[in-house]
Protein backbone atom coordinates (compact mmCIF):
# COMPACT_ATOMS: atom_id res chain seq x y z
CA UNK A 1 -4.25 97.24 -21.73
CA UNK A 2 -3.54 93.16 -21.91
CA UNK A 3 -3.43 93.20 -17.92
CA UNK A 4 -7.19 94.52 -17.92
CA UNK A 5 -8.88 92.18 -21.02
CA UNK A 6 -6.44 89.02 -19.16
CA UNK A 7 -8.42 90.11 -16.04
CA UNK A 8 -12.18 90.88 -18.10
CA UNK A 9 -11.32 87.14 -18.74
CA UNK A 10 -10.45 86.00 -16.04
CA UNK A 11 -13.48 87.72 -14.34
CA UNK A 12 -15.77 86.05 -17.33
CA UNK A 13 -14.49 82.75 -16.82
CA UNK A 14 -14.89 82.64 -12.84
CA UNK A 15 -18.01 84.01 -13.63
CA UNK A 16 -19.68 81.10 -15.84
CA UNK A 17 -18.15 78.63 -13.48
CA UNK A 18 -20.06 80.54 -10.71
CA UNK A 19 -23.38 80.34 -12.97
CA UNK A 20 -22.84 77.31 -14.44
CA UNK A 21 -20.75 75.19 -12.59
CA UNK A 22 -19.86 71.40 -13.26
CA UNK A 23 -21.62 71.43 -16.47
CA UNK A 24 -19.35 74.70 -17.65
CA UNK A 25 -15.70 72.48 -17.04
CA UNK A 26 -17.34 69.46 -18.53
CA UNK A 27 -18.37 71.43 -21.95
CA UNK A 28 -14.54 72.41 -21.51
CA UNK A 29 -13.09 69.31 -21.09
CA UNK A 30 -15.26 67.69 -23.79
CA UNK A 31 -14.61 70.34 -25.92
CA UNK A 32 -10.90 69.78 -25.79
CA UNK A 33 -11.20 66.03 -26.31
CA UNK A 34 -12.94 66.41 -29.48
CA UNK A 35 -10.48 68.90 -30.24
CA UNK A 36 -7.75 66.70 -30.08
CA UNK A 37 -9.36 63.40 -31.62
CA UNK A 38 -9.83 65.85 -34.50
CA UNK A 39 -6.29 66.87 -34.47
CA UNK A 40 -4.88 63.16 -34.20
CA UNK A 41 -7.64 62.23 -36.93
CA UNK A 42 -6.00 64.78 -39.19
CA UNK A 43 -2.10 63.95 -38.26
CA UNK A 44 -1.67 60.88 -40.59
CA UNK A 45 -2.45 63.45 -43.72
CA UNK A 46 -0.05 65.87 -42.48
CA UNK A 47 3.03 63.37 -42.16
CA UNK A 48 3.98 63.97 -45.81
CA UNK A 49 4.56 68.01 -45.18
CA UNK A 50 7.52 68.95 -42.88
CA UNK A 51 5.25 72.34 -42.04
CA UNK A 52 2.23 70.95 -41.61
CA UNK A 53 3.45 68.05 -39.25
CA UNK A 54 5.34 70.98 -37.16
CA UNK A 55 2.05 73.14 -36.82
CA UNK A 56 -0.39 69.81 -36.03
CA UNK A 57 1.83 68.47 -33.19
CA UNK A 58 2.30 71.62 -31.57
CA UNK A 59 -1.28 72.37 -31.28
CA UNK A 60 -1.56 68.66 -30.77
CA UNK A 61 0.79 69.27 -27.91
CA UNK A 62 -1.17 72.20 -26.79
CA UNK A 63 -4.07 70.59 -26.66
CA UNK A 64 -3.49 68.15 -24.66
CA UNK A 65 -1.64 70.26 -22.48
CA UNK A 66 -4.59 72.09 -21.53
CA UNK A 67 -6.99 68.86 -21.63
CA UNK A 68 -4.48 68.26 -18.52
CA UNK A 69 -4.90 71.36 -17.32
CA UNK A 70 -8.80 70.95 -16.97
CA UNK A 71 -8.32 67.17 -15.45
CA UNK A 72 -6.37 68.72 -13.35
CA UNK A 73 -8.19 71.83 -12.05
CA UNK A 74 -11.11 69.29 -11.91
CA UNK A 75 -9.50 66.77 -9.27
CA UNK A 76 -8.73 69.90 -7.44
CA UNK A 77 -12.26 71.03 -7.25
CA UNK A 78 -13.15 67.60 -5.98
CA UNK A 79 -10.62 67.18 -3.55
CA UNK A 80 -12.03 70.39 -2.06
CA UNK A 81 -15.64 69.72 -2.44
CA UNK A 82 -14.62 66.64 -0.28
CA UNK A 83 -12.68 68.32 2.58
CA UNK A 84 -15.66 70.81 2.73
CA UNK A 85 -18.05 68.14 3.24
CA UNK A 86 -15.70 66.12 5.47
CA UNK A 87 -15.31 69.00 8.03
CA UNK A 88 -18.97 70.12 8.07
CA UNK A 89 -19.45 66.43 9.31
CA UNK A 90 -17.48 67.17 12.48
């Protein structure tokens, strides 16, 4: 049951990238950086609870672990995009 709503999402998710494209991975990426500005925003409040400063750098850590992740995947769609042009040149 998880191995078929992982793949409904990963089906979904190739899916707007095929409709959407760039503009679908920028609205990602962006939405992660404001995700994490928020998060560091908030961290200074938290530093006076020992659970609350736990919880906001994790997710702080996650975060930016998957703003990465989207850099990432991005410079790989680039560095393809230009080896596909490059060898239709030829």
């Amino acid at each position: 049951m998880i191995y078929n709503i992982l793949r409904a999402f990963a089906w979904l998710d190739r899916w707007l990238q095929d409709k959407l494209g760039a503009p679908y991975r920028v609205l990602l990426s962006a939405g992660l950086a404001v995700e994490i500005v928020q998060r560091a925003r908030q961290f200074p409040a938290l530093l006076h609870t020992d659970k609350g400063l736990v919880g906001a750098a994790l997710a702080l850590l996650l975060f930016v672990a998957l703003f990465v992740n989207q850099l990432a995947e991005f410079h790989e769609r680039l560095a393809a995009r230009r080896e596909r042009r490059a060898g239709s040149r030829s």
